[in-house]
N, C-alpha and C. Protein backbone atom coordinates (compact mmCIF):
# COMPACT_ATOMS: atom_id res chain seq x y z
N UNK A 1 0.85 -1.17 0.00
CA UNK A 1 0.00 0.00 0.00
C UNK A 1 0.90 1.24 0.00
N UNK A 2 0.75 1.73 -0.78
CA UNK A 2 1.56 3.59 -0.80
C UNK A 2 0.40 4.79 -0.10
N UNK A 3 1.52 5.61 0.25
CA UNK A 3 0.40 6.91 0.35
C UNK A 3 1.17 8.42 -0.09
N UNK A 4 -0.04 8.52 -0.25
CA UNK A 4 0.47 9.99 -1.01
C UNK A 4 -0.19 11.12 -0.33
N UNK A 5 0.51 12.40 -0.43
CA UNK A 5 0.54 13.49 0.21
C UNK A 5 0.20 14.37 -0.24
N UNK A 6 -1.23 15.30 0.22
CA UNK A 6 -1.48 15.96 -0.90
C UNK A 6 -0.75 17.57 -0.62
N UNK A 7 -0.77 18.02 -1.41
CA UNK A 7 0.28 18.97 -1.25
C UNK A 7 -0.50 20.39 -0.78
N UNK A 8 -1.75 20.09 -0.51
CA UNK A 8 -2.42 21.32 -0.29
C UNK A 8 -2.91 21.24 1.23
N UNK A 9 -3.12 19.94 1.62
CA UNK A 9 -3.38 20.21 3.17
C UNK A 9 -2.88 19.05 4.05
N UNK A 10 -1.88 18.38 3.11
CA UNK A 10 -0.99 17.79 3.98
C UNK A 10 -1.57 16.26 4.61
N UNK A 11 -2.66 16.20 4.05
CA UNK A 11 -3.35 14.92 4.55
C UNK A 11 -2.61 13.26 3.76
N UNK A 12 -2.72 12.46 4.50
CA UNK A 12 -2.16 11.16 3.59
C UNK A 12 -3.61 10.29 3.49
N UNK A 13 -3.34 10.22 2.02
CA UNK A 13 -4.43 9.87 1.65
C UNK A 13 -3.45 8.04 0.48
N UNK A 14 -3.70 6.98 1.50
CA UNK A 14 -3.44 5.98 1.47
C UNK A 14 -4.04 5.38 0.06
N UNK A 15 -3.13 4.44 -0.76
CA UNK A 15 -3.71 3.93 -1.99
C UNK A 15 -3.49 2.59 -2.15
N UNK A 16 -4.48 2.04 -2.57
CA UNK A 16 -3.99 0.32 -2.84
C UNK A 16 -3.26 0.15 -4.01
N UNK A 17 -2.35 -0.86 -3.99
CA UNK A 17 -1.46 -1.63 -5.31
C UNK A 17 -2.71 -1.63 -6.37
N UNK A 18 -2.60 -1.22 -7.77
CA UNK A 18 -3.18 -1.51 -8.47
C UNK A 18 -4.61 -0.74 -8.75
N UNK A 19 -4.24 -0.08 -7.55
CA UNK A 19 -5.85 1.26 -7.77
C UNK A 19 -5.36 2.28 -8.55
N UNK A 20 -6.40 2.66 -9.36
CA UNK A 20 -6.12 4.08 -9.85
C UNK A 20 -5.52 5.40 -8.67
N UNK A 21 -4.44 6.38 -9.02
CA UNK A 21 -4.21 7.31 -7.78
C UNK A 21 -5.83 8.19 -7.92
N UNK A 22 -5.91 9.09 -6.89
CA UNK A 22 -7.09 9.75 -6.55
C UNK A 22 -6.39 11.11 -6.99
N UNK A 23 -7.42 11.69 -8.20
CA UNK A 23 -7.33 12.84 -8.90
C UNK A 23 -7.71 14.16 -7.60
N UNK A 24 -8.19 13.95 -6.59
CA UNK A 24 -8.64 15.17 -5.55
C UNK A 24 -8.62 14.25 -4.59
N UNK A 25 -8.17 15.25 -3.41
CA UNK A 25 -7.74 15.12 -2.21
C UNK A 25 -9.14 14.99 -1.59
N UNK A 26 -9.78 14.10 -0.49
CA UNK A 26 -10.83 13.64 -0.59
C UNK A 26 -11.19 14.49 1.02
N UNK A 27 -9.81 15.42 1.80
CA UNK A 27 -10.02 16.17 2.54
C UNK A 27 -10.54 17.54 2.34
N UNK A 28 -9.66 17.88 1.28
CA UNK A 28 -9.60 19.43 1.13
C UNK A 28 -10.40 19.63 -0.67
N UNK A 29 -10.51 18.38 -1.19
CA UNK A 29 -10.75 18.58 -2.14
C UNK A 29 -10.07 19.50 -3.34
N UNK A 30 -9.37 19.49 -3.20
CA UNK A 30 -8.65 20.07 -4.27
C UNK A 30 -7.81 18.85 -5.40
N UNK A 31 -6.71 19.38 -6.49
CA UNK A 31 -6.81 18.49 -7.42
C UNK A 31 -5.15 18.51 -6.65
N UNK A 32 -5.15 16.93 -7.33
CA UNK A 32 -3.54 16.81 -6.33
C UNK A 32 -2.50 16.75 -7.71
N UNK A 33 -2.68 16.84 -8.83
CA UNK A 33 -2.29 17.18 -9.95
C UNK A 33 -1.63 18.49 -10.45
N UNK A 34 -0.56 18.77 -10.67
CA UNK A 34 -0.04 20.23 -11.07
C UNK A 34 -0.12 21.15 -9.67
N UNK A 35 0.25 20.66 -8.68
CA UNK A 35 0.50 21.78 -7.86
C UNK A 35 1.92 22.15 -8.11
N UNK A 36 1.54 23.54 -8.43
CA UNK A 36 2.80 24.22 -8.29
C UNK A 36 3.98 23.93 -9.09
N UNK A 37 3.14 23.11 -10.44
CA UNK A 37 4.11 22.38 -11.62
C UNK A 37 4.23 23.33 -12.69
N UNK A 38 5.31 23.03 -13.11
CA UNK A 38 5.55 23.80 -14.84
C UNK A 38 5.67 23.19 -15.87
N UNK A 39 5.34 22.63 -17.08
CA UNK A 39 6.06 21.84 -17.65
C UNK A 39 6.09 22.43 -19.06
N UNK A 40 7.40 22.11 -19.01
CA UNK A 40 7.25 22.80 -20.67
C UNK A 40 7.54 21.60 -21.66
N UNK A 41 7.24 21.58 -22.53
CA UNK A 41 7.30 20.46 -23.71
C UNK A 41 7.99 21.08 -24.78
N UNK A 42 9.05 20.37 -25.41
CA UNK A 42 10.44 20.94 -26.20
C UNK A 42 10.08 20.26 -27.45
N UNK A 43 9.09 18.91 -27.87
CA UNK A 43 8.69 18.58 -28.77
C UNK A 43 9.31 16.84 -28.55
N UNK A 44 9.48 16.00 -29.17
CA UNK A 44 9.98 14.70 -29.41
C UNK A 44 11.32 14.75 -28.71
N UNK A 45 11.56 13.79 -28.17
CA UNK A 45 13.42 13.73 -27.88
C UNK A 45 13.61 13.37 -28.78
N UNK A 46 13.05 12.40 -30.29
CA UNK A 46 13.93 12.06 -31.10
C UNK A 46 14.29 13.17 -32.29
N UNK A 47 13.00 14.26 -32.30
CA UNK A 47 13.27 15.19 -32.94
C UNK A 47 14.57 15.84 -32.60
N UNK A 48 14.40 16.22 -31.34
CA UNK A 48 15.42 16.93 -30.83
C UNK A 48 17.23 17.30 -31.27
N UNK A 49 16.83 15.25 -31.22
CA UNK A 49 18.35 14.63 -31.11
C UNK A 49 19.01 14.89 -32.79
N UNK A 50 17.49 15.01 -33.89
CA UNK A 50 17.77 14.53 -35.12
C UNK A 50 18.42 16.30 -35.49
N UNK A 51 17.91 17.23 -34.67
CA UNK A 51 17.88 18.87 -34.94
C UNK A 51 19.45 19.37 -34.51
N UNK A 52 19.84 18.75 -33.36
CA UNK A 52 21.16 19.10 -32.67
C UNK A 52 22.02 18.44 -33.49
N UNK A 53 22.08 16.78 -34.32
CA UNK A 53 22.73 16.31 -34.69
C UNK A 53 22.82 16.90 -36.23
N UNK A 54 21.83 17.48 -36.95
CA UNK A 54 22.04 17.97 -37.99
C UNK A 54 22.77 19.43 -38.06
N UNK A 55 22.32 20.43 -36.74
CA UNK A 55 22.89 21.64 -36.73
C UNK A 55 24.35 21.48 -35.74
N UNK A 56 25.06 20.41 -35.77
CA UNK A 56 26.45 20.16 -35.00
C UNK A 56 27.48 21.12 -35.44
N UNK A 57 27.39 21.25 -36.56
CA UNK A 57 28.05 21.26 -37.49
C UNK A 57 28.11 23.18 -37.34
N UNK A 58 27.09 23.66 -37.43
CA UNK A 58 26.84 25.10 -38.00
C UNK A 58 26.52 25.91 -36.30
N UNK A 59 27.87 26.46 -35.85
CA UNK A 59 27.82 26.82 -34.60
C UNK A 59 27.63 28.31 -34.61
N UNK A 60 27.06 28.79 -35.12
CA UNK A 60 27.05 29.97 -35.66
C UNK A 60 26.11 30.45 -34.37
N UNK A 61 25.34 30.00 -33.50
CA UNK A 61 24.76 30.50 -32.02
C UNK A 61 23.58 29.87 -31.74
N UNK A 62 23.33 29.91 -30.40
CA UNK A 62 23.21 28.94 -29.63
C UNK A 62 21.57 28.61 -29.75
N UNK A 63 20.65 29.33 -30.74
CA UNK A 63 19.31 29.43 -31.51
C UNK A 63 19.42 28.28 -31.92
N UNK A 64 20.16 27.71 -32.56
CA UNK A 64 20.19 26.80 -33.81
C UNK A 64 19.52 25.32 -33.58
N UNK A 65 20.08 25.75 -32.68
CA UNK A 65 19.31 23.59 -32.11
C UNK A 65 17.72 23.75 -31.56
N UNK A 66 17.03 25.08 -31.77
CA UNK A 66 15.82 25.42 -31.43
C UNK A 66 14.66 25.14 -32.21
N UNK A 67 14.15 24.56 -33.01
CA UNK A 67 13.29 24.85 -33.76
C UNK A 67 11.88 26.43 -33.72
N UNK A 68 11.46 26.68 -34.44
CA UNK A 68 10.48 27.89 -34.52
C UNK A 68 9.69 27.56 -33.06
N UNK A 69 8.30 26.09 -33.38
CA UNK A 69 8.07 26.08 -32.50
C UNK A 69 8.70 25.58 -30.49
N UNK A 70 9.72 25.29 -30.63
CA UNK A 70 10.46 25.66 -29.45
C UNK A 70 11.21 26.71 -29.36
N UNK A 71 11.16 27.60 -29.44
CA UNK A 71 11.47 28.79 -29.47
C UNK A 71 11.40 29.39 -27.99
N UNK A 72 12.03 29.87 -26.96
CA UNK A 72 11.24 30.00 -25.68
C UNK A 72 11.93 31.83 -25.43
N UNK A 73 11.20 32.13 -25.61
CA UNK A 73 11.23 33.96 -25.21
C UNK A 73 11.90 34.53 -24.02
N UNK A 74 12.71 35.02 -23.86
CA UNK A 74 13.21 35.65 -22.90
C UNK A 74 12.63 36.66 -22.02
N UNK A 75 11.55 37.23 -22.89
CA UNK A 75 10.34 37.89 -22.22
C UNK A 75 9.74 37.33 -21.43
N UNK A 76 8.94 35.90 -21.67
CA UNK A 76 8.09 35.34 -21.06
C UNK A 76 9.41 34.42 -19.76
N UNK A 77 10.19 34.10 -19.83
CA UNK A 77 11.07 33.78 -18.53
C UNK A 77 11.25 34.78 -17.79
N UNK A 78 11.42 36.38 -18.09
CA UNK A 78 12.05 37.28 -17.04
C UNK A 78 10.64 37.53 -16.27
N UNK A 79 9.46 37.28 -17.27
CA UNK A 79 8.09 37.32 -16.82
C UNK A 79 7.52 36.62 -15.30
N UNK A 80 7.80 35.42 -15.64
CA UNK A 80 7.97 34.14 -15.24
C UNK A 80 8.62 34.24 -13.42
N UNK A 81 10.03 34.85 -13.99
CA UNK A 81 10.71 35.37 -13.01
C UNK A 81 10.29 36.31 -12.34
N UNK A 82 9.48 37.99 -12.48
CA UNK A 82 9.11 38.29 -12.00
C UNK A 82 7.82 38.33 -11.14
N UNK A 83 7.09 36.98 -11.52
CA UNK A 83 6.16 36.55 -10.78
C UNK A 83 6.03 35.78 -9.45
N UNK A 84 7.31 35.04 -9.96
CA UNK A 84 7.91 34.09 -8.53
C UNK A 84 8.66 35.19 -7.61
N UNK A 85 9.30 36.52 -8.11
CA UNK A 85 9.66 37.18 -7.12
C UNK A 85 8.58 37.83 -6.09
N UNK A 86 7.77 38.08 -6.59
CA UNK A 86 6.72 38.41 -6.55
C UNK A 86 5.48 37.43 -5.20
N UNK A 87 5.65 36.31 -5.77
CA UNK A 87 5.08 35.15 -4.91
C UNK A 87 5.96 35.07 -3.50
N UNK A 88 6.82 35.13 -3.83
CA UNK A 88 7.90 35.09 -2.67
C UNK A 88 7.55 36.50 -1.42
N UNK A 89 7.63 37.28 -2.13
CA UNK A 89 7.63 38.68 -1.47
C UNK A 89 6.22 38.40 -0.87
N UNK A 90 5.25 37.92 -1.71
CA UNK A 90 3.86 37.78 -1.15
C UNK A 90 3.94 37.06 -0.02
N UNK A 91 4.36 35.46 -0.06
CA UNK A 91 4.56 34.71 1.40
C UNK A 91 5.15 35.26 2.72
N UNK A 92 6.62 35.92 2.24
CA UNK A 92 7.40 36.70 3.53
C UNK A 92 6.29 37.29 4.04
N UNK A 93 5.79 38.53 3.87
CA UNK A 93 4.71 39.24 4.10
C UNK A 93 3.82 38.49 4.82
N UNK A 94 3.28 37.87 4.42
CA UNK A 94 1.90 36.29 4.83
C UNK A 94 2.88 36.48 6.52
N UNK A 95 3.78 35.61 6.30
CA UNK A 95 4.27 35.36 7.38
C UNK A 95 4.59 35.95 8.65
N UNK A 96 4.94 37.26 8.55
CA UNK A 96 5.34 38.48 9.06
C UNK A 96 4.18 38.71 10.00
N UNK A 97 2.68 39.03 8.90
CA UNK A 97 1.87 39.10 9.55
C UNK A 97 1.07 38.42 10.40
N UNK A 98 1.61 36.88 10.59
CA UNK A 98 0.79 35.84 10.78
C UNK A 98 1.49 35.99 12.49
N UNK A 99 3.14 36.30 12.36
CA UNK A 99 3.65 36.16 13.13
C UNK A 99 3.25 37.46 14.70
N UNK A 100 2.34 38.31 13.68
CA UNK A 100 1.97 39.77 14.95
C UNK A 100 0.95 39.62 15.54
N UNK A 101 0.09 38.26 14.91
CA UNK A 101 -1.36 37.97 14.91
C UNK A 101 -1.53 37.67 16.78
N UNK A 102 -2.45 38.01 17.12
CA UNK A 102 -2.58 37.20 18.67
C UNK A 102 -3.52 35.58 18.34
N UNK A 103 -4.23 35.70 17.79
CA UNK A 103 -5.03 34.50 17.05
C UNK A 103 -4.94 34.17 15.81
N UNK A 104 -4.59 32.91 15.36
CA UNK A 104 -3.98 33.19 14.55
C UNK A 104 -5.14 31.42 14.12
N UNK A 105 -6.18 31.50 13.22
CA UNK A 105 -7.42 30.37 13.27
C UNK A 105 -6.89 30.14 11.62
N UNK A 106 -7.62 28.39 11.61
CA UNK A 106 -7.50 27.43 10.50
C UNK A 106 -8.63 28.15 9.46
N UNK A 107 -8.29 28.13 8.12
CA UNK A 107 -8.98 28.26 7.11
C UNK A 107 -10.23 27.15 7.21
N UNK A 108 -11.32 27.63 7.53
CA UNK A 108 -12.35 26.08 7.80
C UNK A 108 -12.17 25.03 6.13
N UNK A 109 -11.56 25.73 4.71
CA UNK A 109 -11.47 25.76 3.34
C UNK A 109 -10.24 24.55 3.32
N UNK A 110 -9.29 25.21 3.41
CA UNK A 110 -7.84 24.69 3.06
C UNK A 110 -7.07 24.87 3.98
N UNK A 111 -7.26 25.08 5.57
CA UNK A 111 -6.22 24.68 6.64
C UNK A 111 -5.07 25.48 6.30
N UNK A 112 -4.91 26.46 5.72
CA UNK A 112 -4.18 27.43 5.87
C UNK A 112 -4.21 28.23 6.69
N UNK A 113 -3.64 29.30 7.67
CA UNK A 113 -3.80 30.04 8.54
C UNK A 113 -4.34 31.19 7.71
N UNK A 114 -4.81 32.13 9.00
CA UNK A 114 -5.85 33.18 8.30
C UNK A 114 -5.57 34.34 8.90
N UNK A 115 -5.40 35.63 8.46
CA UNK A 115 -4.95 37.07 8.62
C UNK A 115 -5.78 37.55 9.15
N UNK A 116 -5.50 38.48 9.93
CA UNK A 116 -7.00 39.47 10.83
C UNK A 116 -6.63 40.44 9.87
N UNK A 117 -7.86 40.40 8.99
CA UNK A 117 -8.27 41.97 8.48
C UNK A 117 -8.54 43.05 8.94
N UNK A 118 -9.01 43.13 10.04
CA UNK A 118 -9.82 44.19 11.26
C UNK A 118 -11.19 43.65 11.84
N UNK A 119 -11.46 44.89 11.94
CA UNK A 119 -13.18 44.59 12.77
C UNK A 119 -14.30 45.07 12.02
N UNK A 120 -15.32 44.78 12.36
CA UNK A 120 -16.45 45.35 11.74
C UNK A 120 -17.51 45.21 12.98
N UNK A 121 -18.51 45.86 12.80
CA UNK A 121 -19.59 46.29 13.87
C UNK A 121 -20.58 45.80 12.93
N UNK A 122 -21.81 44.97 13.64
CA UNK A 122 -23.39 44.76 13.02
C UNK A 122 -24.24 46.09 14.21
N UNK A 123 -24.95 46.45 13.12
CA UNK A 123 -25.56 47.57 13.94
C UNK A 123 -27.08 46.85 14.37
N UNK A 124 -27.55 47.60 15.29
CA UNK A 124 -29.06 47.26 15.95
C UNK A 124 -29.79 46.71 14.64
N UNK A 125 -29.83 47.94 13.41
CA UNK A 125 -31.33 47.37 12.68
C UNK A 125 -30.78 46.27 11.42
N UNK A 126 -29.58 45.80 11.70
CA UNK A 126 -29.28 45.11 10.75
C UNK A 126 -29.40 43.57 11.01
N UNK A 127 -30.03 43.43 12.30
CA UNK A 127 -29.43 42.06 13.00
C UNK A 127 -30.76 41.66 14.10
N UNK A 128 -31.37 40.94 13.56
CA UNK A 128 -32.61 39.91 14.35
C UNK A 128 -32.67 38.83 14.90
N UNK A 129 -31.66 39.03 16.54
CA UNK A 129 -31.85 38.28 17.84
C UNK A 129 -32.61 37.75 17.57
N UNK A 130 -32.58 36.26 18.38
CA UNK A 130 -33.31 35.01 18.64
C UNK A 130 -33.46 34.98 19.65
N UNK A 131 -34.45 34.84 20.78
CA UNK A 131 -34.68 34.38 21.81
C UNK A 131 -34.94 33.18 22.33
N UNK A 132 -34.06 32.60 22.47
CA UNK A 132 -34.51 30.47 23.34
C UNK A 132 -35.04 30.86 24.21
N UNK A 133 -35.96 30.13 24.60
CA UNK A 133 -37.08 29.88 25.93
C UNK A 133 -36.35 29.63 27.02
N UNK A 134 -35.36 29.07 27.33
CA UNK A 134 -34.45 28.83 28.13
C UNK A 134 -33.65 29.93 28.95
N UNK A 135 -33.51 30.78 28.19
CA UNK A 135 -32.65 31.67 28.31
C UNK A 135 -33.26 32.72 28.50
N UNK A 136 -34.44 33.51 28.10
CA UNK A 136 -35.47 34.38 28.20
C UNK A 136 -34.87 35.61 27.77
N UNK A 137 -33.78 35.61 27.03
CA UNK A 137 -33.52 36.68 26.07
C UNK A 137 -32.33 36.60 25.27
N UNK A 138 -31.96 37.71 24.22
CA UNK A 138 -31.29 37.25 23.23
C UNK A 138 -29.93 36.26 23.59
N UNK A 139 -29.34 35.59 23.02
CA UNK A 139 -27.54 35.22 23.21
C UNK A 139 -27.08 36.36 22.67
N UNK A 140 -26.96 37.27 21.64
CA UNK A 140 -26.39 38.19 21.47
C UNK A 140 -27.18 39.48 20.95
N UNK A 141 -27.13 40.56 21.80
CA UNK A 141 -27.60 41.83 21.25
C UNK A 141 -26.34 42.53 20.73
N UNK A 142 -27.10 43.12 19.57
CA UNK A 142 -26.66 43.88 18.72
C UNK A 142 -26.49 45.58 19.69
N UNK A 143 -25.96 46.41 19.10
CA UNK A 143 -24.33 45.93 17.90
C UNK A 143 -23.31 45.31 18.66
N UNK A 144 -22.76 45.02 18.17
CA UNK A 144 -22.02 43.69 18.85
C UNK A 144 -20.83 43.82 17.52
N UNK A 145 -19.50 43.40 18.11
CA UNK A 145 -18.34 43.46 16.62
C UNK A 145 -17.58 42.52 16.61
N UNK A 146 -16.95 41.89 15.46
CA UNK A 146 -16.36 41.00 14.63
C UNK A 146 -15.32 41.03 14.08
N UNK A 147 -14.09 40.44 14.66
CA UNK A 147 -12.94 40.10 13.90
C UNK A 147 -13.21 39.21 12.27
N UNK A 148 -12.84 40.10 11.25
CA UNK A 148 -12.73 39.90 10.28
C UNK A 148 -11.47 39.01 9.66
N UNK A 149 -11.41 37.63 9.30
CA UNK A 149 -10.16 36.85 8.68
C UNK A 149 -10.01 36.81 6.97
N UNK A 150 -9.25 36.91 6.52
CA UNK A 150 -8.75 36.42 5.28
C UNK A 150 -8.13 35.75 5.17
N UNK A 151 -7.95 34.31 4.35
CA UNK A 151 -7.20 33.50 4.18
C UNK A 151 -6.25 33.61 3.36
N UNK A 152 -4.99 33.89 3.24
CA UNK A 152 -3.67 34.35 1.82
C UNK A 152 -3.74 33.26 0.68
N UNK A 153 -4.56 32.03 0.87
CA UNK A 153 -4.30 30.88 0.06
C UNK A 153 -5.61 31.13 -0.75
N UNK A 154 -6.96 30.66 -0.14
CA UNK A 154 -8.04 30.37 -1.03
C UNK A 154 -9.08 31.92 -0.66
N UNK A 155 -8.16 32.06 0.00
CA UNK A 155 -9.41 33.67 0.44
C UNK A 155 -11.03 34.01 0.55
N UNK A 156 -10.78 32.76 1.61
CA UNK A 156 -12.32 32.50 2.10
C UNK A 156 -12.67 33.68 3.06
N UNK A 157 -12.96 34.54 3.83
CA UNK A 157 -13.50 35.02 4.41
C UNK A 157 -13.92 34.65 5.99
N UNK A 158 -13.81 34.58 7.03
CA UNK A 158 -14.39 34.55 8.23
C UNK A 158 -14.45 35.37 9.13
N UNK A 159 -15.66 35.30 9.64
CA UNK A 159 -15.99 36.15 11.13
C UNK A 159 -15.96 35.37 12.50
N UNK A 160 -15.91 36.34 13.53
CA UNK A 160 -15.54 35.67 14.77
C UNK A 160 -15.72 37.06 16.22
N UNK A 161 -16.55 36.85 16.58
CA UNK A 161 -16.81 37.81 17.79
C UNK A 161 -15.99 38.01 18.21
N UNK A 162 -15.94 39.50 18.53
CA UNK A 162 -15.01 40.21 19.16
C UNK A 162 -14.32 39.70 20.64
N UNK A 163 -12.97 40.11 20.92
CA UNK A 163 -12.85 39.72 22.22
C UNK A 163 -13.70 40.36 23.46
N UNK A 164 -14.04 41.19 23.46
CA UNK A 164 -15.17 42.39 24.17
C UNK A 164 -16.19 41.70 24.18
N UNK A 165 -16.84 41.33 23.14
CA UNK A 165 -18.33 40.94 23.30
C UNK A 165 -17.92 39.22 23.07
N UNK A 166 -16.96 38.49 23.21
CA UNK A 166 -16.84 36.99 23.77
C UNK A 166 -17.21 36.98 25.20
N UNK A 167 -16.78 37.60 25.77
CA UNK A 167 -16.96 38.42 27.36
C UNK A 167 -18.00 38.64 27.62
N UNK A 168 -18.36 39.07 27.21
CA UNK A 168 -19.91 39.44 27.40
C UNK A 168 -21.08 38.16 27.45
N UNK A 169 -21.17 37.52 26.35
CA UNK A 169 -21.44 36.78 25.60
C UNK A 169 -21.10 35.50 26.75
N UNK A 170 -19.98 35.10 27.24
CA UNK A 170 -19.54 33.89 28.58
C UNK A 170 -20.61 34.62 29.67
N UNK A 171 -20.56 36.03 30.16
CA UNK A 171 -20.95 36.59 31.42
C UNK A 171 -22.37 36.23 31.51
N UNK A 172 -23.10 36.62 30.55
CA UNK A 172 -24.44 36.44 30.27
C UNK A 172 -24.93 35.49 30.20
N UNK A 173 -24.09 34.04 29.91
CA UNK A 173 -24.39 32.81 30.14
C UNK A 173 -24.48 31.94 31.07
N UNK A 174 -22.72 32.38 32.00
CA UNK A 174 -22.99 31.90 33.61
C UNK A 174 -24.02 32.37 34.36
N UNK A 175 -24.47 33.38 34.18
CA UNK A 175 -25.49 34.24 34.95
C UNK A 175 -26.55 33.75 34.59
N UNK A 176 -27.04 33.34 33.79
CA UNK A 176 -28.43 32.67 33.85
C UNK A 176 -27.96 30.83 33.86
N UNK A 177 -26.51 30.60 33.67
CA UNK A 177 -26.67 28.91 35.36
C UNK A 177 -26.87 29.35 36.38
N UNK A 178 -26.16 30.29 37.02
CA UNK A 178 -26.39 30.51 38.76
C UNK A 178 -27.72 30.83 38.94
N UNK A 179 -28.98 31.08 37.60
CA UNK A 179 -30.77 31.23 38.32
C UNK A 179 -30.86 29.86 38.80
């Protein structure tokens, strides 16, 4: 039995001899195929071999063993290059900030860690308390505010009550055990 690792949330996802591998990660769902792959295709190796062995001869620069369609642009590599610098600079950053975070919660998505964006406030008329019978009034009155998350990977979005009104929110609960 092998297992394989998916590269997006790290789960091992075990395979039998003779089974087909599993095209998506059956945790995170994602495709476990081309992460983070490049591939470029140069055409036939036998072409190749037949192009270098015919242009041996004529060293006139270093094009020659290229054909038209392999041709690979120097544009599109410095391109290339400036994107991965780019990606890079993006992660440091990720990290930096992950590292100032006081809470620092799982992507419920892809188990990536998640950035505090800030806060946001729900105001009185935007927001329609529930009352349980139990409890004989709301669990949370409005306005009431929310740590805002972003995820750097799949950029899902989450909310999460404030530390202020978590407080609140515990107080109001022991207090109606001790009736």
């Amino acid at each position: 039995m092998s297992v394989v690792v998916c590269p997006w949330c790290q789960s091992e996802i075990p395979q039998e001899e003779g089974q087909e591998p599993e095209k998506y990660c059956p945790v995170c769902e994602n495709e476990l195929d081309g992460y983070r792959t490049l591939r470029i295709g140069l055409g036939d190796e036998d072409d190749s071999d037949e192009d270098f062995e015919e242009d041996d001869d004529d060293s006139s620069s270093y094009g020659a063993i290229l054909t038209d369609e392999e041709d690979i642009s120097f544009e599109q590599d410095e391109d290339l290059q400036v994107k991965n610098e780019a990606l890079m600079q993006y992660e440091e950053t990720v990290e930096k900030l992950l590292d100032e975070q006081e809470t620092v919660p799982e992507c419920p998505q892809c188990r990536e860690y998640m950035l505090e964006a800030g806060e946001t406030t729900v105001p009185a008329a935007g927001f329609l308390a529930r009352v349980p019978e139990s409890l004989g009034a709301p669990i949370l009155e409005a306005p009431y505010s929310m740590k805002v998350y972003v995820c750097p990977s799949c950029f899902q979005v989450q909310h999460s009550l404030s530390d202020e009104h978590r407080t609140i929110l515990i107080q109001k609960l022991a207090a109606n055990r001790a009736r």
